[in-house]
Protein backbone atom coordinates (compact mmCIF):
# COMPACT_ATOMS: atom_id res chain seq x y z
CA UNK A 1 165.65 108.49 77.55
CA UNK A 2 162.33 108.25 75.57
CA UNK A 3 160.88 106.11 78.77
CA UNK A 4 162.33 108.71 80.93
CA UNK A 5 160.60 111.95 79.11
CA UNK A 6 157.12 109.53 78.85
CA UNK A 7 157.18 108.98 82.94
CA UNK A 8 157.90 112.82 83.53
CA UNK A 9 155.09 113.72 80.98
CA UNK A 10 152.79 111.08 83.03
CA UNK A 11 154.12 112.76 86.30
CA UNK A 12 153.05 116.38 85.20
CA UNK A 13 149.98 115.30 83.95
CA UNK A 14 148.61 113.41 86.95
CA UNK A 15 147.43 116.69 88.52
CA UNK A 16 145.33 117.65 85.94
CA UNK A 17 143.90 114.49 85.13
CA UNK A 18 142.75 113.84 88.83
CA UNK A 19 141.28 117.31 88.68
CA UNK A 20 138.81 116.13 85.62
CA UNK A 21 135.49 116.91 86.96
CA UNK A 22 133.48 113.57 87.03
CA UNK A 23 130.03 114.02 85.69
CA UNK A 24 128.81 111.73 87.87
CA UNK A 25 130.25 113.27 90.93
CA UNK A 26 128.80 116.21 89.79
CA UNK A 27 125.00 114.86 89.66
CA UNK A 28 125.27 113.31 92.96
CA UNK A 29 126.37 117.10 94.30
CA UNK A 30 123.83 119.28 96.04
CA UNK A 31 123.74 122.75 93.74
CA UNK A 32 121.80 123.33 91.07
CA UNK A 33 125.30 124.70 89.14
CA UNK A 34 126.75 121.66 90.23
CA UNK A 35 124.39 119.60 88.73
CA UNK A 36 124.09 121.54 85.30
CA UNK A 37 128.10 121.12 84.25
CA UNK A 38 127.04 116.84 85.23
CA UNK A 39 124.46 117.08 82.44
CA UNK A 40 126.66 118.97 80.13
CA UNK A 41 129.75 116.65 80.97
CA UNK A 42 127.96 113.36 81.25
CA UNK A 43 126.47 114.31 77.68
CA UNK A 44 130.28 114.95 76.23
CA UNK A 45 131.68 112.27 77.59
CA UNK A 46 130.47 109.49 75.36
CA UNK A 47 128.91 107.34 78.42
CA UNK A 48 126.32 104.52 76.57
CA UNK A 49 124.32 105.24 79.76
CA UNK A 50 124.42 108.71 79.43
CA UNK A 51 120.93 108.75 77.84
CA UNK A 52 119.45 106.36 80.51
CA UNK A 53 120.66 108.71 83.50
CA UNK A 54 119.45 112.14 81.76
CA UNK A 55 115.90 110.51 81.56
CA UNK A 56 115.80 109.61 84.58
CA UNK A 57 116.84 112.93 85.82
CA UNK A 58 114.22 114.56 83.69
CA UNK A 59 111.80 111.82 85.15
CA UNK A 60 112.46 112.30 88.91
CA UNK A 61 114.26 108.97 88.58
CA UNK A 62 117.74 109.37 88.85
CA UNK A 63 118.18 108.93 92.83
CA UNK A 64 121.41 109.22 95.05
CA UNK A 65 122.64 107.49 98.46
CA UNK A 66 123.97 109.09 101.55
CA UNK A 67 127.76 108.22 100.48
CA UNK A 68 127.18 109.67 96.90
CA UNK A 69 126.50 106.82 94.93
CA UNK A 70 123.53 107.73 91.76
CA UNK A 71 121.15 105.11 91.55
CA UNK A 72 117.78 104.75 89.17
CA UNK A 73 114.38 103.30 89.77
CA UNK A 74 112.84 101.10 87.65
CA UNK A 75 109.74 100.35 88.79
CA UNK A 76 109.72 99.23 92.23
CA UNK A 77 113.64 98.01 91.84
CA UNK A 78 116.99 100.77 92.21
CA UNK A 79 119.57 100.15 89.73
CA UNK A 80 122.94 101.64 89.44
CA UNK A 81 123.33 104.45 87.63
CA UNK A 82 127.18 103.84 86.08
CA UNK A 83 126.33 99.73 85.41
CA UNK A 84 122.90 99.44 85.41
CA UNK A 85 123.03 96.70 87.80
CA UNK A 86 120.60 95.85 90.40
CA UNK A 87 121.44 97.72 94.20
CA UNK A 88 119.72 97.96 97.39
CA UNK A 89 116.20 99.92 97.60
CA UNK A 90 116.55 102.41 101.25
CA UNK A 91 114.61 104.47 102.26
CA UNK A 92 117.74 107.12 102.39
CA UNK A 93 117.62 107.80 99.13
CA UNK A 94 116.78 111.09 97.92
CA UNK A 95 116.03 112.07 94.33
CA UNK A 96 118.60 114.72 92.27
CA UNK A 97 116.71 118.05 91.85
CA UNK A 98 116.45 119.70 88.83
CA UNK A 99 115.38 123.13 88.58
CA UNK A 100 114.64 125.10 85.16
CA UNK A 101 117.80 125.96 84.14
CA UNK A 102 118.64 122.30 85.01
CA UNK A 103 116.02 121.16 82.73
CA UNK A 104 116.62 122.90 80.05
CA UNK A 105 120.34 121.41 80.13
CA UNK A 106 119.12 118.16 79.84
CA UNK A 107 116.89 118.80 76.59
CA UNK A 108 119.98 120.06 75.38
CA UNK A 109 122.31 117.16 76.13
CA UNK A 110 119.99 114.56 74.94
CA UNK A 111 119.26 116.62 72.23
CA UNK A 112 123.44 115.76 71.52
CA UNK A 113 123.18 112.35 72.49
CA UNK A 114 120.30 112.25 69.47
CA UNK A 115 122.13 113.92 67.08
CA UNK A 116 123.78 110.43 65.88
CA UNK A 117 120.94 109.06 65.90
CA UNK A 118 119.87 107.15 62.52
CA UNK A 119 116.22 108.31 62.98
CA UNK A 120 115.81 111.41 61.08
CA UNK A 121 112.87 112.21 62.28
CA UNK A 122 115.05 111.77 66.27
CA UNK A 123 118.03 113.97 64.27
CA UNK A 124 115.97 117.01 63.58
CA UNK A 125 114.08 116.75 67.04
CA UNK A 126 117.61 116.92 68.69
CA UNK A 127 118.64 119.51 66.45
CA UNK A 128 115.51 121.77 67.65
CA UNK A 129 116.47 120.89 70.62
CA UNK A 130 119.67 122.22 70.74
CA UNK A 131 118.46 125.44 68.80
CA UNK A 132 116.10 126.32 72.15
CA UNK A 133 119.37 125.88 74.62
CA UNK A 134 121.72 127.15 72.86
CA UNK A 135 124.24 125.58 74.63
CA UNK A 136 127.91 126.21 73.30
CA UNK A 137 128.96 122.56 74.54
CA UNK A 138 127.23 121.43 71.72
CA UNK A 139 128.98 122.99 69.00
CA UNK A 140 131.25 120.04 68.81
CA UNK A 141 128.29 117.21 68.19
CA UNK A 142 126.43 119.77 65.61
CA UNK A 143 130.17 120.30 63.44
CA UNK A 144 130.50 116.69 63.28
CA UNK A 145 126.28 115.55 62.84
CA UNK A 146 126.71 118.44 60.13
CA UNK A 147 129.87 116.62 58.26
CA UNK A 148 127.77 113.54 57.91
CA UNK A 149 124.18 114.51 57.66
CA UNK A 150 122.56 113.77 54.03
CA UNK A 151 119.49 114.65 54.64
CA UNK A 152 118.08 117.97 53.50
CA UNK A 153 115.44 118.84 56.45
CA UNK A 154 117.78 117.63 59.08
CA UNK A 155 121.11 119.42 58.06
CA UNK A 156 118.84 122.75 57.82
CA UNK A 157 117.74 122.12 60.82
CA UNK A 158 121.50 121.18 62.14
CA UNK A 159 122.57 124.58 60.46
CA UNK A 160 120.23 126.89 62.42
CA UNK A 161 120.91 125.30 66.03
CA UNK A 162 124.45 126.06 64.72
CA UNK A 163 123.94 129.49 64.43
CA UNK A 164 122.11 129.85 67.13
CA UNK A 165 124.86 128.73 69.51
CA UNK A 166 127.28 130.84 67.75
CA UNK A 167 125.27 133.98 68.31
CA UNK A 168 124.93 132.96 71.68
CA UNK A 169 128.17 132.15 72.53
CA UNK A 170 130.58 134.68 73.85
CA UNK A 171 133.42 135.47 71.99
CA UNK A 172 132.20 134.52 68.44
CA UNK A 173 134.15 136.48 65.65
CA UNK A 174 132.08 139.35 64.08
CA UNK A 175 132.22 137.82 60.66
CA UNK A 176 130.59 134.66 62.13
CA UNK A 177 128.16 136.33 63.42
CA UNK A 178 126.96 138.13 60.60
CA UNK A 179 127.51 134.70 58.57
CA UNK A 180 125.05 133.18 61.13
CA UNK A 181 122.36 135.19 60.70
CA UNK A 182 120.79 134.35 57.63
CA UNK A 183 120.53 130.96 58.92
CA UNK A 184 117.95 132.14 61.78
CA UNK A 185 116.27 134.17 59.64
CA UNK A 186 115.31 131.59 57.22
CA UNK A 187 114.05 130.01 60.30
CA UNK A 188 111.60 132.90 59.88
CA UNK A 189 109.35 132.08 63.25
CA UNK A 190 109.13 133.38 66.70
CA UNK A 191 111.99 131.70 68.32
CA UNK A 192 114.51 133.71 65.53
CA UNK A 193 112.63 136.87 65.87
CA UNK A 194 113.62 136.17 69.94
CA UNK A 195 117.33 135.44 68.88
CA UNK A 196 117.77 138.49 66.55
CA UNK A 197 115.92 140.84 68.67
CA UNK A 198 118.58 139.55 70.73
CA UNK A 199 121.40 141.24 68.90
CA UNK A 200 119.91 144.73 69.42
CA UNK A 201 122.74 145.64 72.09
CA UNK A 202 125.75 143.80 69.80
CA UNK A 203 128.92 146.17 70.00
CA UNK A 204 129.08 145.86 66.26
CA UNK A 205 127.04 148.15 64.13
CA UNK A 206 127.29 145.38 61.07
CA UNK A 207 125.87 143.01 63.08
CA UNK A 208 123.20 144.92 64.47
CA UNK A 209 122.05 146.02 60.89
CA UNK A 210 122.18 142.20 60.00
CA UNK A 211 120.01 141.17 62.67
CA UNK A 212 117.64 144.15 61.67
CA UNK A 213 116.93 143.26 58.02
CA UNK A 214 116.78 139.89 59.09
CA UNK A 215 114.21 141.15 61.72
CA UNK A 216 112.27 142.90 59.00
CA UNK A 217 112.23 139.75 56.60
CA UNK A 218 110.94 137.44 59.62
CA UNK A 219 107.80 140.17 60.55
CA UNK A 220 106.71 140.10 56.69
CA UNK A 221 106.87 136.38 56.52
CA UNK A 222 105.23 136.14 59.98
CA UNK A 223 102.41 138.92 58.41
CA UNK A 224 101.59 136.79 55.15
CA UNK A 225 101.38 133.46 57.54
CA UNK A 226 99.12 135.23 60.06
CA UNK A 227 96.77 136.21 57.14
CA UNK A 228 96.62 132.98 55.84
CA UNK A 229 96.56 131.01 59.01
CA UNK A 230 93.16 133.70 59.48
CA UNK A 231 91.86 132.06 55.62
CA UNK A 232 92.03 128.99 56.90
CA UNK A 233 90.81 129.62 59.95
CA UNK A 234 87.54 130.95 57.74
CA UNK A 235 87.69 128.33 55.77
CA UNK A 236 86.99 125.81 58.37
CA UNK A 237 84.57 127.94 60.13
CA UNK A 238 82.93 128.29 56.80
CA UNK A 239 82.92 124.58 56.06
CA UNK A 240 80.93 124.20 59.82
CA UNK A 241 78.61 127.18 58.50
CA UNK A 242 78.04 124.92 55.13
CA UNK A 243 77.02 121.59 57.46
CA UNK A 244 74.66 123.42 59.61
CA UNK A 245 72.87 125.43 56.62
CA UNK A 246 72.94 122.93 54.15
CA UNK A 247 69.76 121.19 55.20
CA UNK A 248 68.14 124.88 55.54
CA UNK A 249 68.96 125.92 52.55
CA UNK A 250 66.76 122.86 50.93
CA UNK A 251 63.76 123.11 53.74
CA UNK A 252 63.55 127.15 53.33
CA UNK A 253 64.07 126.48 49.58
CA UNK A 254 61.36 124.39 48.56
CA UNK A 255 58.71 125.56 50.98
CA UNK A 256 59.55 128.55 51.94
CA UNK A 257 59.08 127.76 55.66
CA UNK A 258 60.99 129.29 58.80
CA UNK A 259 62.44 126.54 60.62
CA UNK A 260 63.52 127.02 63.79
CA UNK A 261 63.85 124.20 65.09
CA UNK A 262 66.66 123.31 62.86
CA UNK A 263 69.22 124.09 65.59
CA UNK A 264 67.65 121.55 67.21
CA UNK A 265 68.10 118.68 64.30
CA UNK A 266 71.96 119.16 64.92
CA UNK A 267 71.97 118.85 68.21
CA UNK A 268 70.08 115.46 67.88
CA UNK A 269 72.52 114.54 65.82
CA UNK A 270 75.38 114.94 68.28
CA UNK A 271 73.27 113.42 70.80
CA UNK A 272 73.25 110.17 68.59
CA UNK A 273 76.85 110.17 68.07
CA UNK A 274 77.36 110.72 72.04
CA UNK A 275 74.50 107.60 72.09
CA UNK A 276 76.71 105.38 69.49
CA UNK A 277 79.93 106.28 71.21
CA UNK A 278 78.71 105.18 74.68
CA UNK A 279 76.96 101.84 72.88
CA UNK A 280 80.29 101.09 71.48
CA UNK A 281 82.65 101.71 74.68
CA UNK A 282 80.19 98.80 76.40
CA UNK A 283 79.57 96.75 73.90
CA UNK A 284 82.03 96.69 71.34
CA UNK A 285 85.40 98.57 72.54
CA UNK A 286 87.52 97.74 69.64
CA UNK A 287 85.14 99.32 67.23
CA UNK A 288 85.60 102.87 68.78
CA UNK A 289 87.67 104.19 65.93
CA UNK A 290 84.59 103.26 63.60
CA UNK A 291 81.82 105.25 65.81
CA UNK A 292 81.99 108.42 63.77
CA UNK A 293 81.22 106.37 60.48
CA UNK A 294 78.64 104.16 62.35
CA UNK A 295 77.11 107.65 64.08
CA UNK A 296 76.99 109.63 60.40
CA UNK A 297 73.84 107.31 59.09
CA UNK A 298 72.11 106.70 62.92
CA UNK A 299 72.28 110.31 63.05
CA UNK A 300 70.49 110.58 59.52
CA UNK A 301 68.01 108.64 59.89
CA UNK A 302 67.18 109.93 63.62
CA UNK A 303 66.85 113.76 62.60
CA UNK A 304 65.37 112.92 59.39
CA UNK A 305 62.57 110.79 61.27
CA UNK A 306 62.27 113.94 63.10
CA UNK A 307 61.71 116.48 60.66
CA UNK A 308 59.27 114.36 58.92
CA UNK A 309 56.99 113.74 61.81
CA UNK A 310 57.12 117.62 62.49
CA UNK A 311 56.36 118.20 58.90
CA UNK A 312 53.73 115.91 58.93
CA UNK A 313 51.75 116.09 62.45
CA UNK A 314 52.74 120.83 62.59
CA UNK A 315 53.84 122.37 59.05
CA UNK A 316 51.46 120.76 56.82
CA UNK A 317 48.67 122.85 58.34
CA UNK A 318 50.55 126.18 58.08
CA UNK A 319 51.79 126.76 54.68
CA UNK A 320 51.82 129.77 53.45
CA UNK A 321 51.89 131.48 57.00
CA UNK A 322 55.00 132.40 57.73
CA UNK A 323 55.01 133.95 60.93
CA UNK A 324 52.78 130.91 62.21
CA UNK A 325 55.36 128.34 60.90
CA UNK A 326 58.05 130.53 62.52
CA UNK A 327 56.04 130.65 65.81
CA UNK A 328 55.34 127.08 65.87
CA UNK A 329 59.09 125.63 64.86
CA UNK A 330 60.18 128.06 67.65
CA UNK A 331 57.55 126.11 70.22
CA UNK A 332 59.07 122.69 68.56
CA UNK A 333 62.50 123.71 69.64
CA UNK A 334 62.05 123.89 73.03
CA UNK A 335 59.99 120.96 73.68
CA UNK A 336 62.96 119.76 71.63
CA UNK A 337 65.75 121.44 74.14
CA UNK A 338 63.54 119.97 76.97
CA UNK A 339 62.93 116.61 76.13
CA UNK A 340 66.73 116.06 75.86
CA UNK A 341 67.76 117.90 79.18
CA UNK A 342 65.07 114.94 80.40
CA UNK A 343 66.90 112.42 79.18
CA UNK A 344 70.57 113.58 79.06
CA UNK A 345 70.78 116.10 81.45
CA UNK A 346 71.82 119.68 81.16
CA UNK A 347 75.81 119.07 81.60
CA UNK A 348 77.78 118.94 78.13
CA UNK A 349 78.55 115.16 77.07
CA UNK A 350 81.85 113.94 75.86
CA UNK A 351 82.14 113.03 72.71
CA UNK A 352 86.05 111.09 71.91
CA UNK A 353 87.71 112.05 68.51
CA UNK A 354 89.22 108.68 66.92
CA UNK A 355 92.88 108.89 66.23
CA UNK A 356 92.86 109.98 62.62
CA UNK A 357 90.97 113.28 63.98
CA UNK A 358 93.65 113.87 66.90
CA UNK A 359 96.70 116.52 66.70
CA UNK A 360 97.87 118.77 63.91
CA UNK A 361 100.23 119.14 61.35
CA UNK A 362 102.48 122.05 59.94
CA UNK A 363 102.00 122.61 56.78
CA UNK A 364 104.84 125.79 55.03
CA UNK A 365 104.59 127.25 58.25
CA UNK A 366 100.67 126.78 59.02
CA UNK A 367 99.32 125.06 61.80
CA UNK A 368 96.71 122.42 60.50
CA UNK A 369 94.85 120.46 62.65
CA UNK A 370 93.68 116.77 61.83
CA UNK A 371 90.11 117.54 62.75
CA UNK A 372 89.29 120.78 61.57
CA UNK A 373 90.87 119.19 58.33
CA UNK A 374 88.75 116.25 57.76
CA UNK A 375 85.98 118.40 58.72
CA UNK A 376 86.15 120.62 55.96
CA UNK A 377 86.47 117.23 53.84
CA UNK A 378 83.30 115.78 55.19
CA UNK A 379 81.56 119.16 54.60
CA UNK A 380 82.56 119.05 51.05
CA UNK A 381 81.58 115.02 50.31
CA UNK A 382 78.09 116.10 52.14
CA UNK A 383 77.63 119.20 49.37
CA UNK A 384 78.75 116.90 46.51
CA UNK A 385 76.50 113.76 47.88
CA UNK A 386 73.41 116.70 48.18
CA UNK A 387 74.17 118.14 44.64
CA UNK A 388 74.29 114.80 43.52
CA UNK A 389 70.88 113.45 44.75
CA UNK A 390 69.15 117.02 43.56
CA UNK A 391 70.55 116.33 39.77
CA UNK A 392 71.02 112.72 39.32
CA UNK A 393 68.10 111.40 40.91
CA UNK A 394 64.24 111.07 40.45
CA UNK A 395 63.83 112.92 44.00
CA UNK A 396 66.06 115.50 43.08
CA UNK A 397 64.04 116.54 40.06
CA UNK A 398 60.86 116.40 41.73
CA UNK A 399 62.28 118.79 44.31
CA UNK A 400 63.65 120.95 41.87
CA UNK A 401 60.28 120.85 40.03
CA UNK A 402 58.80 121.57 42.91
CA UNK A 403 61.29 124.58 44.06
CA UNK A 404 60.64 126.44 40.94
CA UNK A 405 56.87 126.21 40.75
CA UNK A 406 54.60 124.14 42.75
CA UNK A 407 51.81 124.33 40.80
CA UNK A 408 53.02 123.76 37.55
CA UNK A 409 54.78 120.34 39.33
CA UNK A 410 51.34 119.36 40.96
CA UNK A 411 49.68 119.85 37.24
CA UNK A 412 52.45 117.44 36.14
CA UNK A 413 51.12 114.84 38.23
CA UNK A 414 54.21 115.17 41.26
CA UNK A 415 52.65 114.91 44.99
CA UNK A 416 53.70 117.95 46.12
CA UNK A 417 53.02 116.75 49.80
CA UNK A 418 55.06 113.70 49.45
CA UNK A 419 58.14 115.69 48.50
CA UNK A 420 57.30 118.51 51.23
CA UNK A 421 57.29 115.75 53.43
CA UNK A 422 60.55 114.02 52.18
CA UNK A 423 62.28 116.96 51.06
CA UNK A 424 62.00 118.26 54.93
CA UNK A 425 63.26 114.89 56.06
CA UNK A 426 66.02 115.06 54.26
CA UNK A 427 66.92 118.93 55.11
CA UNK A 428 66.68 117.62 58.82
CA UNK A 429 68.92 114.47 57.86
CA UNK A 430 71.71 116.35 56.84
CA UNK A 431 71.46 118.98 60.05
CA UNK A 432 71.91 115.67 61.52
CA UNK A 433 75.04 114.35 59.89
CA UNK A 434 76.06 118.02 61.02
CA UNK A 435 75.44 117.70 64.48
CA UNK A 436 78.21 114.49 64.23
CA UNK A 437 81.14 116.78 63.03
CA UNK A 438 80.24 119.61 64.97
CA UNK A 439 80.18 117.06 68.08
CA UNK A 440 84.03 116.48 67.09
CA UNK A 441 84.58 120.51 67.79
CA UNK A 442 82.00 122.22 70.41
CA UNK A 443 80.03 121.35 73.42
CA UNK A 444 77.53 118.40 73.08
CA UNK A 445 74.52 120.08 75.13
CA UNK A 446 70.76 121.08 74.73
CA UNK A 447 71.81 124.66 73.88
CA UNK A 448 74.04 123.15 70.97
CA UNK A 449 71.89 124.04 67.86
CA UNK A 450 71.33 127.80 69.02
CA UNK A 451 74.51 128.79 68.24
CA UNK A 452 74.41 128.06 64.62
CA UNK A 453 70.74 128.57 63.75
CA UNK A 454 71.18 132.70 63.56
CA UNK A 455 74.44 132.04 60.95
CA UNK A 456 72.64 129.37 59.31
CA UNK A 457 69.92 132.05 58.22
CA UNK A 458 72.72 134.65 57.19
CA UNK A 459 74.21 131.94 55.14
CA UNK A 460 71.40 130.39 53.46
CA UNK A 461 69.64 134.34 52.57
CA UNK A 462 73.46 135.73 51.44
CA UNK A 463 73.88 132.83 49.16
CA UNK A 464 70.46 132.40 47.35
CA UNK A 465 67.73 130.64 49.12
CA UNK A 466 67.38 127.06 47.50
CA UNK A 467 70.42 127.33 45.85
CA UNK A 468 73.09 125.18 47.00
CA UNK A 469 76.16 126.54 45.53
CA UNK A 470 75.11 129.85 46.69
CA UNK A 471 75.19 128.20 50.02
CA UNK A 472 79.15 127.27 49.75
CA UNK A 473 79.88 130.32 48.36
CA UNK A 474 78.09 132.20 51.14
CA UNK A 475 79.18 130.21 54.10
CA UNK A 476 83.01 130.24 52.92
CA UNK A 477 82.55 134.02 52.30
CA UNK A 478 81.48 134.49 55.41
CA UNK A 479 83.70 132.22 57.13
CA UNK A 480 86.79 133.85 55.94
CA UNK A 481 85.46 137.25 56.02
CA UNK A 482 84.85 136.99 59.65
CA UNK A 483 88.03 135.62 60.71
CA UNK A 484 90.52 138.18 58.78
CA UNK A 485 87.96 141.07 60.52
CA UNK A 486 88.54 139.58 63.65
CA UNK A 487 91.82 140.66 64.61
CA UNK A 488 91.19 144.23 63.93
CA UNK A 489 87.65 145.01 65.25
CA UNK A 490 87.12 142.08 67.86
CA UNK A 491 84.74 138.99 67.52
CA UNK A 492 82.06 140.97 68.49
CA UNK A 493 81.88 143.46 66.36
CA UNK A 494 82.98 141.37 63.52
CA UNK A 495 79.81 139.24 63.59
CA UNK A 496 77.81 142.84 64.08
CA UNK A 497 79.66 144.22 60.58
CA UNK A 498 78.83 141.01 58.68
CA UNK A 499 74.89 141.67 59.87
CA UNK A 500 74.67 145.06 58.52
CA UNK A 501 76.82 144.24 55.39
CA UNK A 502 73.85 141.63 54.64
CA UNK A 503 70.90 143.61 55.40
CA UNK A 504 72.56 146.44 53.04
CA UNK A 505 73.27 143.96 50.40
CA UNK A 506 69.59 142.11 50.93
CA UNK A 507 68.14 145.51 50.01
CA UNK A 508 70.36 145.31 46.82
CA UNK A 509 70.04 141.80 46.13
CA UNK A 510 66.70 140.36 47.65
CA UNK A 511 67.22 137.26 46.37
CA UNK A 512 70.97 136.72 47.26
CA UNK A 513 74.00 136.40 45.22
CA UNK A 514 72.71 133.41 43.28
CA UNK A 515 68.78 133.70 42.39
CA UNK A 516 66.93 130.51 41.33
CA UNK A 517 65.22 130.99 37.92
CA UNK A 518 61.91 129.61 37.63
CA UNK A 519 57.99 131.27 36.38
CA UNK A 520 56.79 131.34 40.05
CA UNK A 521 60.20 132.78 41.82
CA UNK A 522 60.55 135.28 38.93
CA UNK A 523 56.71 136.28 39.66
């Protein structure tokens, strides 16, 4: 009897089992709906080669023969699809089309097939994954990848795709829908703003005021990151402002002479790193992810060989005329700007970024990215490795000396030439070892150096001229001010409010925020 009741169950159930839908039947078919349910099937089924066959999908790989057969190329060889072994390349076969909504089913199902994955780092990606489709096929894989799953990041991560399908899925009770949105809204960015804005239209009115406090909680977080993300936007405009009127600061400091031609020391500077980098691609390849550090001193020395020479053979004769040193740095500048569209061209110039300088990071919700980061580092190790030389060193106190009143230093017995001459070297050094991180971030060209030379003023006359932590102060200031203005009043007018806010404070504050102290500057 028991064999009896087992062959009728069989016999009932043979209709429905030969009815299955085959996943792979499914791919080979010729609609795009068709083709959607193979991803989602193939993905629950439990196939090893289910990963293989969605990445070749996703790749324009996955191929299929006049009689329905799903093959992939590898290479210049066909494979099959179910066995992965080798079949016969024809010209008849035509590749499975995938359109968006297509697509997007296949980030989802591999985004299933990586939920048991024992790469955390592959776990969460899935997980994210599965958050963006929403697809209620994978509820199953996220209940069970949520029973095991240890880690914290991962099973938060595991929890919102979770309650993102079940908002999205038809049908969900009321309670788990309320239950669910916390979840999203811890989530707190765009993408859960998207899915609760979502539930504006829910039938239930507890849902809806849910999804609207959660709403409300997501646009104050997304207010507080957007005003930081602006700070450290300044921040790292401010730290570029630092490296281009660092040097300044020290040549308008200690002679009080109107350099503009200063621009111009930065952009030789990224000229010698574009110099270095193309040396080292011909010569010496593997040393490529060394060519900033090998580019920071050629660049020094270059600029600072520079300045000197224009110090020596120009400025010399005109101190103590202003407008004539202003006139004639101006003339230097262009023979400047036209000597290196001689050599270089006009065109911008590539300069690569090593690795450690490519992508970005989130950091609490910020974007960071690698460069701009270990810009603002080198900006800072440049203004400790200044301060350091100006009050550890022989030089430094001669400058000072110098700075505060030249001819008390002169009476002292201190060449006053030799550290005019040296002390402008070194001003044009460090525009130099500017012109190598701002190579990292804007347009190697002649025209390079104009851009900053105007800001590098503002900075150096809002901070204190000579005095180098006025000069961080100023150019962070500034930096930051200008990018939290921005979004309000435009770019534009942004830079025209910081203007007039220094003029009005110069007329204040002639000598800046920080004043050096000395007989002849208090005279």
């Amino acid at each position: 009897m028991l064999r009896l009741l087992t062959l009728l169950f069989l016999l009932l159930a043979a209709p429905a089992l030969a009815q299955a839908p085959d996943p792979y039947g499914q791919l080979a078919g010729d609609g795009y709906a068709e083709i959607e349910a193979g991803v989602s099937g193939l993905a629950a089924s439990g196939d090893p080669r289910a990963d293989a066959i969605l990445a070749a999908l996703s790749d324009g790989r996955l191929l299929v023969s006049p009689d329905k057969t799903l093959l992939i190329r590898q290479g210049n060889a066909v494979v099959d699809a179910k066995t992965g072994a080798p079949a016969a390349d024809s010209p008849d076969l035509k590749p499975v089309r995938a359109n968006n909504r297509v697509r997007r089913a296949i980030e989802a199902a591999r985004g299933q097939l990586d939920l048991a994955s024992p790469d955390p780092t592959k776990r969460r990606t899935a997980a994210d994954a599965v958050f963006k489709a929403r697809d209620a096929a994978a509820l199953p894989a996220l209940d069970a990848a949520l029973a095991r799953e240890t880690h914290p990041g991962v099973r938060q991560a595991l929890t919102e795709a979770r309650a993102a399908v079940l908002l999205a899925k038809p049908g969900t009770a009321e309670a788990d829908r309320i239950a669910a949105i916390p979840a999203i809204q811890a989530r707190g960015d765009g993408d859960a703003m998207g899915i609760l804005r979502g539930l504006a239209a829910d039938p239930s009115e507890a849902v809806r005021s849910a999804a609207a406090r959660g709403i409300a909680a997501i646009e104050t977080r997304l207010a507080i990151l957007g005003a930081l993300q602006n700070v450290w936007y300044g921040i790292s405009l401010g730290s570029v402002l630092l490296l281009a009127a660092i040097g300044l600061a020290i040549t308008f400091g200690v002679m009080g002479v109107i350099n503009m031609a200063h621009g111009e020391m930065v952009m030789l500077g990224a000229y010698t790193t574009y110099g270095v980098q193309e040396l080292i691609r011909t010569q010496a390849p593997s040393l490529f992810g060394w060519s900033l550090a090998i580019s920071i001193p050629c660049a020094f020395l270059v600029a600072g060989l520079m300045g000197v020479l224009i110090e020596r053979f120009i400025i010399r004769f005109l101190y103590g005329r202003p407008l004539e040193t202003l006139l004639a740095t101006f003339g230097v500048s262009l023979v400047l700007q036209q000597g290196v569209r001689s050599l270089f061209g006009p065109t911008n110039r590539e300069v690569g970024a090593p690795a450690f300088m490519s992508g970005a990071f989130d950091f609490y919700g910020l974007s960071i990215t690698w460069g701009r980061m270990w810009i603002i580092v080198f900006a800072l190790a440049v203004f400790l490795g200044l301060l350091f030389v100006l009050r550890k060193t022989s030089f430094g106190l001669k400058t000072r000396a110098v700075t505060q009143n030249r001819r008390m230093a002169a009476a002292m017995g201190i060449r006053t030439p030799y550290v005019d001459a040296l002390t402008f070297g070194l001003g044009s050094g460090i525009a130099g070892i500017a012109g190598v991180a701002l190579s990292q971030i804007d347009n190697v060209s002649p025209n390079l150096g104009q851009g900053y030379i105007i800001d590098s003023f503002l900075v150096v006359v809002f901070g204190g001229v000579g005095n180098l932590w006025g000069t961080l102060v100023a150019a962070l200031t500034l930096g930051v001010v200008n990018k939290l203005a921005e979004p309000y009043i435009g770019a534009v007018l942004a830079k025209i409010g910081l203007l007039i806010f220094i003029i009005l404070f110069i007329q204040k504050r002639p000598r800046g925020l920080f004043a050096l102290k000395g007989r002849a500057v208090e005279s």
